[in-house]
PDB file of N, CA and C in Angstrom:
ATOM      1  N   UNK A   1      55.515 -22.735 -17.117  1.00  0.00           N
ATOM      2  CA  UNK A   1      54.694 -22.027 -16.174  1.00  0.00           C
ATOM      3  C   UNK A   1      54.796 -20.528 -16.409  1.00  0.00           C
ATOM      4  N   UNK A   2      53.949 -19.695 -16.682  1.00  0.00           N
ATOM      5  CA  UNK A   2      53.615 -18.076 -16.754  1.00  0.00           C
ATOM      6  C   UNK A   2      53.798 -18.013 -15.724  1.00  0.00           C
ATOM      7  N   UNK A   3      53.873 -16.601 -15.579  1.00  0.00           N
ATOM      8  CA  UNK A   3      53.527 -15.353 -13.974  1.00  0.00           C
ATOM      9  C   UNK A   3      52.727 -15.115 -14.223  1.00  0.00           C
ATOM     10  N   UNK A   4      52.114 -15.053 -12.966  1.00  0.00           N
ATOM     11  CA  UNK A   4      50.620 -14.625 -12.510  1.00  0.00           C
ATOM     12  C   UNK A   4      51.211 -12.861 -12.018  1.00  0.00           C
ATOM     13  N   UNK A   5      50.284 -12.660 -12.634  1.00  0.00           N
ATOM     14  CA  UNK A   5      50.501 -10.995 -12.185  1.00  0.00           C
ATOM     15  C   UNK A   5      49.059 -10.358 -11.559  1.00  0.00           C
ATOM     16  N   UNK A   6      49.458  -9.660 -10.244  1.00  0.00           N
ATOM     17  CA  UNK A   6      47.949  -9.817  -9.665  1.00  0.00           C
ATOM     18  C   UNK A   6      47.298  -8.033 -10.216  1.00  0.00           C
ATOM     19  N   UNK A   7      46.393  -7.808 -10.303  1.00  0.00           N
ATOM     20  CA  UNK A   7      45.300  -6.941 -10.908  1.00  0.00           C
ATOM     21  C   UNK A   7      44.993  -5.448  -9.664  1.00  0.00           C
ATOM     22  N   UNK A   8      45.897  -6.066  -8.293  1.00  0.00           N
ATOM     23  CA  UNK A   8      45.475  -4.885  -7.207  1.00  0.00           C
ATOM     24  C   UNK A   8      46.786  -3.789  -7.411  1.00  0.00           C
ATOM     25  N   UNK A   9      46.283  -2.356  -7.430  1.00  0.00           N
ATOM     26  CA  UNK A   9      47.631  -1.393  -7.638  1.00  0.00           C
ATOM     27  C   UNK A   9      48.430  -1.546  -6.463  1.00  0.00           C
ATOM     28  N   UNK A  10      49.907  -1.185  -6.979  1.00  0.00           N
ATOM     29  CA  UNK A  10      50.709  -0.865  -5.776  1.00  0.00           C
ATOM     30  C   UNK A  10      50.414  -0.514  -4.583  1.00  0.00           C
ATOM     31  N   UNK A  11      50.775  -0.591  -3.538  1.00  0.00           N
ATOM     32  CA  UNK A  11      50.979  -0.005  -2.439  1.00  0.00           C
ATOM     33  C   UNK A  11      51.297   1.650  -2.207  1.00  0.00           C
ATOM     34  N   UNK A  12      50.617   2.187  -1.729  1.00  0.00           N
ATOM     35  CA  UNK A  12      51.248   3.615  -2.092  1.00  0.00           C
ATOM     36  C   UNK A  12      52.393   3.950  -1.661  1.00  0.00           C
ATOM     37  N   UNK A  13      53.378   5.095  -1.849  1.00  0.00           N
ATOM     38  CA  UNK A  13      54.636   5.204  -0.875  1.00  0.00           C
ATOM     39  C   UNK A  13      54.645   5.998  -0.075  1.00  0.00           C
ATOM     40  N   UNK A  14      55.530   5.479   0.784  1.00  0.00           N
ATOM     41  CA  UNK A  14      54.968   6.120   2.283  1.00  0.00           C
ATOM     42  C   UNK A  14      55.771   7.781   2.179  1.00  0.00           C
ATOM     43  N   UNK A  15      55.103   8.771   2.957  1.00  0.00           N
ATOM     44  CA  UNK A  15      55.402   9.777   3.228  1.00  0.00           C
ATOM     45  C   UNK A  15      56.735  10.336   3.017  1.00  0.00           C
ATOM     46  N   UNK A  16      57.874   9.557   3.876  1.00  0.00           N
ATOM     47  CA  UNK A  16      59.371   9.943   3.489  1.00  0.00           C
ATOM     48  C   UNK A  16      60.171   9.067   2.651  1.00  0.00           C
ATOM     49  N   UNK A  17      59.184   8.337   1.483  1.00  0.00           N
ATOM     50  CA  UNK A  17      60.131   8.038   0.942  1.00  0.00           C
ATOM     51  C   UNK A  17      59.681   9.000  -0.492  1.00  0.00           C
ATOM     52  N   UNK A  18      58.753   9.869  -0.314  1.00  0.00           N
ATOM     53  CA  UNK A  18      58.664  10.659  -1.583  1.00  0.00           C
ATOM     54  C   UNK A  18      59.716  11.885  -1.607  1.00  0.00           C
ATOM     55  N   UNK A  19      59.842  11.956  -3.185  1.00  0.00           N
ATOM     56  CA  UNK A  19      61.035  13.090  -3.254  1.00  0.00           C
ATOM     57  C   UNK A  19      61.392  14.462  -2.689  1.00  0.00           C
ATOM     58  N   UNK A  20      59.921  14.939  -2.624  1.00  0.00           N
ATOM     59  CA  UNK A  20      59.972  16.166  -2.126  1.00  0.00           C
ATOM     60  C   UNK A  20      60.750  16.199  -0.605  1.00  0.00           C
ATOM     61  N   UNK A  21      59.801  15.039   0.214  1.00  0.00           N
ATOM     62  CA  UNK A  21      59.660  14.629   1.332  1.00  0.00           C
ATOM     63  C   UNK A  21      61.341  14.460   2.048  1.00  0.00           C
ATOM     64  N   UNK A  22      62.314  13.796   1.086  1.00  0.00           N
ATOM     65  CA  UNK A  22      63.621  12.816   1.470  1.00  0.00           C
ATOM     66  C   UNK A  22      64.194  14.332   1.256  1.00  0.00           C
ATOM     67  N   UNK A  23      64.147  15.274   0.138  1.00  0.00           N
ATOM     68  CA  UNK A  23      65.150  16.839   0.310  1.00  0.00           C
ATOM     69  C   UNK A  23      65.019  17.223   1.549  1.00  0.00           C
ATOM     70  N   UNK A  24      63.670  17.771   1.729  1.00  0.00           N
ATOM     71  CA  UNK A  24      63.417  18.189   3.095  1.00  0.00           C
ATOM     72  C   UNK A  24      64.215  17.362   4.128  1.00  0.00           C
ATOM     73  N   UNK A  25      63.929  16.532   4.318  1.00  0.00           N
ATOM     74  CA  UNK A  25      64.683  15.535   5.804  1.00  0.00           C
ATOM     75  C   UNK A  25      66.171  15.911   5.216  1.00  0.00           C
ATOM     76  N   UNK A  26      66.814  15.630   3.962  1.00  0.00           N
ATOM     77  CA  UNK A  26      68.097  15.383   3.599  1.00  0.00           C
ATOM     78  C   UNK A  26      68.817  16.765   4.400  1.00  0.00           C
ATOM     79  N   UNK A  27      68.075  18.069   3.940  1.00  0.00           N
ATOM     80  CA  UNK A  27      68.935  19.250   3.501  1.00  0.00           C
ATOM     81  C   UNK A  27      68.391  20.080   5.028  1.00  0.00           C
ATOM     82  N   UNK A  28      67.031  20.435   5.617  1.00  0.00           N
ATOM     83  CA  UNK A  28      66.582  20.697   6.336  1.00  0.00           C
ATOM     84  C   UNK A  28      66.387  20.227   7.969  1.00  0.00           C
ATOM     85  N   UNK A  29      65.986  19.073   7.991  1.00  0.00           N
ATOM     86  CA  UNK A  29      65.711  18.406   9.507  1.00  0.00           C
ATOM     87  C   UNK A  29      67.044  17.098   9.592  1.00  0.00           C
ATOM     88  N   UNK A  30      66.945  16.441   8.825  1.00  0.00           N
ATOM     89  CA  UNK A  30      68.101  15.159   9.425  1.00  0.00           C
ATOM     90  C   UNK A  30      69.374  15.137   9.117  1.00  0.00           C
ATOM     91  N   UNK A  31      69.866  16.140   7.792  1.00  0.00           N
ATOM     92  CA  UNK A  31      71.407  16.010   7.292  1.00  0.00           C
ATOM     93  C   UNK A  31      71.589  14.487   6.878  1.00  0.00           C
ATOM     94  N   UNK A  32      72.732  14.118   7.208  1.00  0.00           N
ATOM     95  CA  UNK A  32      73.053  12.875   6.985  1.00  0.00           C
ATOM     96  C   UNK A  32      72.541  11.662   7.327  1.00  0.00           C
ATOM     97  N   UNK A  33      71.835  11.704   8.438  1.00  0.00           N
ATOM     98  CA  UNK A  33      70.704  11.069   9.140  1.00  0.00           C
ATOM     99  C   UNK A  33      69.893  10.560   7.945  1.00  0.00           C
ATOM    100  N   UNK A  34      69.124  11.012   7.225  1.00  0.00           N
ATOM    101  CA  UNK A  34      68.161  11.349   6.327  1.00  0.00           C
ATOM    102  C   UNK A  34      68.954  10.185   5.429  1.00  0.00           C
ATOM    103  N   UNK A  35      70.543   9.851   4.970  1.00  0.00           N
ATOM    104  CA  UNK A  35      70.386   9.175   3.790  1.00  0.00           C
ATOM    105  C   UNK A  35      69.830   7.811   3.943  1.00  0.00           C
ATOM    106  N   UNK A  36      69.637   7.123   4.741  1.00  0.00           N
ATOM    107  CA  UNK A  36      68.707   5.707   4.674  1.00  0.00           C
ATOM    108  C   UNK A  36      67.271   5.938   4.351  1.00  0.00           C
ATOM    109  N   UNK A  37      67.045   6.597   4.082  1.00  0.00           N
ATOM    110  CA  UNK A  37      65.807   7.379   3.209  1.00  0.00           C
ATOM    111  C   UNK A  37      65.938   7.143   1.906  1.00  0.00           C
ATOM    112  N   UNK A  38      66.471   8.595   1.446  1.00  0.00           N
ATOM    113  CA  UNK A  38      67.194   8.470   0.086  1.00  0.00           C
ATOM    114  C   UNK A  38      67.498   7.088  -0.312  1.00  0.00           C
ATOM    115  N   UNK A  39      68.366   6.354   0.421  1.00  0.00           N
ATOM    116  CA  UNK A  39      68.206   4.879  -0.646  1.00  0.00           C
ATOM    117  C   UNK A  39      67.343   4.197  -0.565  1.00  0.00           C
ATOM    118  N   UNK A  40      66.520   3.987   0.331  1.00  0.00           N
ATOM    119  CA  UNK A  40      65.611   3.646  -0.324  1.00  0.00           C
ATOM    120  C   UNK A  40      64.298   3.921  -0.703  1.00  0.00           C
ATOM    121  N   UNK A  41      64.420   5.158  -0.975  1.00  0.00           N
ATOM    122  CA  UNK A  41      63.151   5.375  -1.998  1.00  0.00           C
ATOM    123  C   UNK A  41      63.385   5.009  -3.366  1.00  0.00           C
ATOM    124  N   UNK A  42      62.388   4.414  -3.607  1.00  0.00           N
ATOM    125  CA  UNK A  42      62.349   3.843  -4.614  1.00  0.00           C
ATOM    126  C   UNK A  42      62.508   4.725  -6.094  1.00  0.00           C
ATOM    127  N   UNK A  43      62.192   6.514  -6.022  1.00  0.00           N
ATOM    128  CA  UNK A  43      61.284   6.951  -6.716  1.00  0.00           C
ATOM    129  C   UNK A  43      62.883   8.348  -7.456  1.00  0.00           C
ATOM    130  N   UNK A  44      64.175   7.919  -6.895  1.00  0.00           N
ATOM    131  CA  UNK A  44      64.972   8.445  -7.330  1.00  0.00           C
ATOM    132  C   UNK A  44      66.326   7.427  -7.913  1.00  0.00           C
ATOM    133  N   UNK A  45      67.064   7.724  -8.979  1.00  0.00           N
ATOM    134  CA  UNK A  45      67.559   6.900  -9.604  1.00  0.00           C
ATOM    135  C   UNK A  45      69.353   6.807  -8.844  1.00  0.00           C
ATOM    136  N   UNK A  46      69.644   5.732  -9.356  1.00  0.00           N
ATOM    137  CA  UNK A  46      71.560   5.814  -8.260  1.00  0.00           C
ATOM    138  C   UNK A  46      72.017   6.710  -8.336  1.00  0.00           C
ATOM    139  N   UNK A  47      72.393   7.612  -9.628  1.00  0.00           N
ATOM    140  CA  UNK A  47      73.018   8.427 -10.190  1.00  0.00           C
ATOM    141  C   UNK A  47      72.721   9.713  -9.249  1.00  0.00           C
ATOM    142  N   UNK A  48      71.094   9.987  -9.482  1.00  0.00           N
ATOM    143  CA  UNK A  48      70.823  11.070  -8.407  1.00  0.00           C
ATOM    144  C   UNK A  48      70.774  10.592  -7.259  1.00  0.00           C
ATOM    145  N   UNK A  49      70.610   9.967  -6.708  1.00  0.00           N
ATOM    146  CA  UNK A  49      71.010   9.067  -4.816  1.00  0.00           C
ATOM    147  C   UNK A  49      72.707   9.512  -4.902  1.00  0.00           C
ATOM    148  N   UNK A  50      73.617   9.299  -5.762  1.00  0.00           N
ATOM    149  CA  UNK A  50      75.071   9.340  -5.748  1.00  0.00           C
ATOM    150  C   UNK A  50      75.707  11.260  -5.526  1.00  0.00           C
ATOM    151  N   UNK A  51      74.502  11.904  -6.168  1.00  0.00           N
ATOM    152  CA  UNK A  51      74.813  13.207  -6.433  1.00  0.00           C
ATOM    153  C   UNK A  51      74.012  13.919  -5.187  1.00  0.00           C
ATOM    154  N   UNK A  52      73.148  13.300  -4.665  1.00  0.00           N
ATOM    155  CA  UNK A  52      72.642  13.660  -3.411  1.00  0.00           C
ATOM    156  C   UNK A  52      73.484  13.338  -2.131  1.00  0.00           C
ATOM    157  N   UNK A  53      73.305  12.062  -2.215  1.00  0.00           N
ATOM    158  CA  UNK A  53      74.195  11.891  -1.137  1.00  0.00           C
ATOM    159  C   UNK A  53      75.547  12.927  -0.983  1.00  0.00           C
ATOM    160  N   UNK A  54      76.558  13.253  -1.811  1.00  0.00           N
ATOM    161  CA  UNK A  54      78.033  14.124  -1.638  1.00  0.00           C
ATOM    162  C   UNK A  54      77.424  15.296  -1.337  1.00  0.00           C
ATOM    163  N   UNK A  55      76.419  16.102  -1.862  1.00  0.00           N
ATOM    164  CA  UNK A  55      75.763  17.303  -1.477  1.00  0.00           C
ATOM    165  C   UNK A  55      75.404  17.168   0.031  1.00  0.00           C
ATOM    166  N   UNK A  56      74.918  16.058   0.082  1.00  0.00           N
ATOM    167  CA  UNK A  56      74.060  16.096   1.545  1.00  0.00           C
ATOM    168  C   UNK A  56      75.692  16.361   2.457  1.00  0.00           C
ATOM    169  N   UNK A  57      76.353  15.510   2.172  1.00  0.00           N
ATOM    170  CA  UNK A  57      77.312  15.580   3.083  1.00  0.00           C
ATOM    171  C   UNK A  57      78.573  16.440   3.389  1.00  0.00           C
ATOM    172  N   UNK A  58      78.627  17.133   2.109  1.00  0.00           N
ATOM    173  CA  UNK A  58      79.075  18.520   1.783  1.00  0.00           C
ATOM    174  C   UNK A  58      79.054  19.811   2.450  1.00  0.00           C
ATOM    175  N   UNK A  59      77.285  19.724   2.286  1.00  0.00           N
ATOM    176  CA  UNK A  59      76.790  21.063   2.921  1.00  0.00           C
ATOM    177  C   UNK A  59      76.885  20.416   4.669  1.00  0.00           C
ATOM    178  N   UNK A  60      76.732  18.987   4.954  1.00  0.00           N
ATOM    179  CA  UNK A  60      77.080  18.822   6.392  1.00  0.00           C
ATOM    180  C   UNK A  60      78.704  19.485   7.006  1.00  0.00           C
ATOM    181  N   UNK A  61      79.255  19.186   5.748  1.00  0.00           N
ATOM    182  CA  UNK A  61      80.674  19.644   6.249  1.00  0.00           C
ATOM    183  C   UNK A  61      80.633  21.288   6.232  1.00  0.00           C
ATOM    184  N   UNK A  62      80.185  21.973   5.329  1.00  0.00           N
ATOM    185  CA  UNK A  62      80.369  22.860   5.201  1.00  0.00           C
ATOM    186  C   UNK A  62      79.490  23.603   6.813  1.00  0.00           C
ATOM    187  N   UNK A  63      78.331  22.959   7.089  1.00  0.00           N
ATOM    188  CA  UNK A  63      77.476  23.809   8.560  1.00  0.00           C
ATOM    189  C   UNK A  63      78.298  23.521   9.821  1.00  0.00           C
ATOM    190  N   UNK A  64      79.075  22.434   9.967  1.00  0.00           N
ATOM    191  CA  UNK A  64      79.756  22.002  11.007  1.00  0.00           C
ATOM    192  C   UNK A  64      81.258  22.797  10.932  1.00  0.00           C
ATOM    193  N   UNK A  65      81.825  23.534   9.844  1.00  0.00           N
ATOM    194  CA  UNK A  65      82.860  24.263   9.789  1.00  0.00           C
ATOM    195  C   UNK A  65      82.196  25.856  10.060  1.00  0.00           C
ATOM    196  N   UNK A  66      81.454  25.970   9.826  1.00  0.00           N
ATOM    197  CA  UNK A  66      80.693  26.945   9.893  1.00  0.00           C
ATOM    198  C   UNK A  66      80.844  27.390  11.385  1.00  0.00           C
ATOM    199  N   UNK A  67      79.842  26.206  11.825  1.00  0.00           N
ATOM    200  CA  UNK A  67      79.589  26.464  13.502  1.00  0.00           C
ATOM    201  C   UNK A  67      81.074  26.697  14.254  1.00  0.00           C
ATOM    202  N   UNK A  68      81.603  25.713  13.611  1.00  0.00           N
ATOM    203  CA  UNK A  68      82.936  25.804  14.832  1.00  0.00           C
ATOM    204  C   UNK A  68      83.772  27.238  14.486  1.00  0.00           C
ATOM    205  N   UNK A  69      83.687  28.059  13.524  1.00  0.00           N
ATOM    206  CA  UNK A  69      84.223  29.102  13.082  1.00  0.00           C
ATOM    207  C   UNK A  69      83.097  30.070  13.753  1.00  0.00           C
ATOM    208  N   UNK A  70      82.050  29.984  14.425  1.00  0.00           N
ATOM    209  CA  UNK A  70      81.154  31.150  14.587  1.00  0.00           C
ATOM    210  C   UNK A  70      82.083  31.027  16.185  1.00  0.00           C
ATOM    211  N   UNK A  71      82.072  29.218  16.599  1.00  0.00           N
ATOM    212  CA  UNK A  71      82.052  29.200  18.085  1.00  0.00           C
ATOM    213  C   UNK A  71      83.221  30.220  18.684  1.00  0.00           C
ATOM    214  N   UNK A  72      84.310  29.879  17.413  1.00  0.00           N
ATOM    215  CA  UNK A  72      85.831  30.495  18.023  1.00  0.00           C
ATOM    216  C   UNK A  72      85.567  32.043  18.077  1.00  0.00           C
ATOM    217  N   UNK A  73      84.974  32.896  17.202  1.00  0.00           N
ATOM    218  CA  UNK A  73      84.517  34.216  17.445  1.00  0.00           C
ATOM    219  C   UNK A  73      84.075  34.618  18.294  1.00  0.00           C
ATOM    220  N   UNK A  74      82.911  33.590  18.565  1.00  0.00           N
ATOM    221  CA  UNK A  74      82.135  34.300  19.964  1.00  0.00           C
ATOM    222  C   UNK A  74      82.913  34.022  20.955  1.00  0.00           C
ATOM    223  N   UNK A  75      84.070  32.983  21.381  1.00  0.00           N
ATOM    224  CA  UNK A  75      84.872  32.968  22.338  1.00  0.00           C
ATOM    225  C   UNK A  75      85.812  33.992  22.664  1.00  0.00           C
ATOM    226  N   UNK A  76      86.357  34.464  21.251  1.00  0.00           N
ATOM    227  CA  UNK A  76      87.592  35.386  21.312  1.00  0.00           C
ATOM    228  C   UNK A  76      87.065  36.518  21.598  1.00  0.00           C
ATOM    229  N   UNK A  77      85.432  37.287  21.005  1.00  0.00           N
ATOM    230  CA  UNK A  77      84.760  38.064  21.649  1.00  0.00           C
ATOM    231  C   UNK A  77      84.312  38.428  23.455  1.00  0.00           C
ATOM    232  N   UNK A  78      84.336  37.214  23.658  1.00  0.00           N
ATOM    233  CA  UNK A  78      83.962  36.770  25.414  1.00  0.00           C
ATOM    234  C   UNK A  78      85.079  37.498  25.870  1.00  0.00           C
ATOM    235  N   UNK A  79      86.468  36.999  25.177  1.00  0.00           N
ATOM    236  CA  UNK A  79      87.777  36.670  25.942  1.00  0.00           C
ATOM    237  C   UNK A  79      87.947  38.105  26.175  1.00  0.00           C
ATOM    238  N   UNK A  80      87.625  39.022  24.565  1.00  0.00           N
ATOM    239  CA  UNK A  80      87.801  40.611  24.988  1.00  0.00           C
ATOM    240  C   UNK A  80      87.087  40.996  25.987  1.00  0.00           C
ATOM    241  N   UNK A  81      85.727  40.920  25.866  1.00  0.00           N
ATOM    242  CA  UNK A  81      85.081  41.521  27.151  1.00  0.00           C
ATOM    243  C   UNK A  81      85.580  41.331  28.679  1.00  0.00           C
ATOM    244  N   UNK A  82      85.465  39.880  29.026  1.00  0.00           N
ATOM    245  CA  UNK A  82      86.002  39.583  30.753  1.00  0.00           C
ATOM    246  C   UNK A  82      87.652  40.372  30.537  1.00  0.00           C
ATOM    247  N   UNK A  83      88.288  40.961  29.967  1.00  0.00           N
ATOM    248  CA  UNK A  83      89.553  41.091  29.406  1.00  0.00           C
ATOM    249  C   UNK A  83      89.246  42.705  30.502  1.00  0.00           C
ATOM    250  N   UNK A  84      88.233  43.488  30.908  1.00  0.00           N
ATOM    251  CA  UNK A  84      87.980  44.474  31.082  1.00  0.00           C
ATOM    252  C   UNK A  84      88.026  44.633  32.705  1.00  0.00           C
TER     253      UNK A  84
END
């Protein structure tokens, strides 16, 4: 028995699973959120899904150390002022 292979094109891909589309969500709007995206789009290979993903979660670590280092400033700043 052959495969029948049918003659209608693909399906197109949807909006967030295109590449441009999954950076944006990855790096911009969702962070880590965003990687059930990334895998499965179809349209990037493991290797780069593997090298995305540690970035994605990297720079998550790195904005969340960030914040909590801005928060303690602006506290210790507060603390001087009412200090008056």
């Amino acid at each position: 028995m052959g495969v029948v292979r049918s003659q209608e094109p693909p399906a197109p891909l949807k909006w967030y699973y295109r590449p441009a589309w999954v950076v944006v969500l990855l790096f911009v709007v969702l962070g880590p959120l965003a990687l059930p995206f990334l895998w499965k789009s179809p349209r990037f290979s493991r290797p780069l899904k593997v090298v995305l993903t540690v970035l994605a979660l990297a720079y998550t670590t790195l904005l969340i150390g960030e914040t909590i280092r801005l928060f303690r400033a602006v506290t210790s700043e507060m603390d001087v002022l009412t200090d008056f």
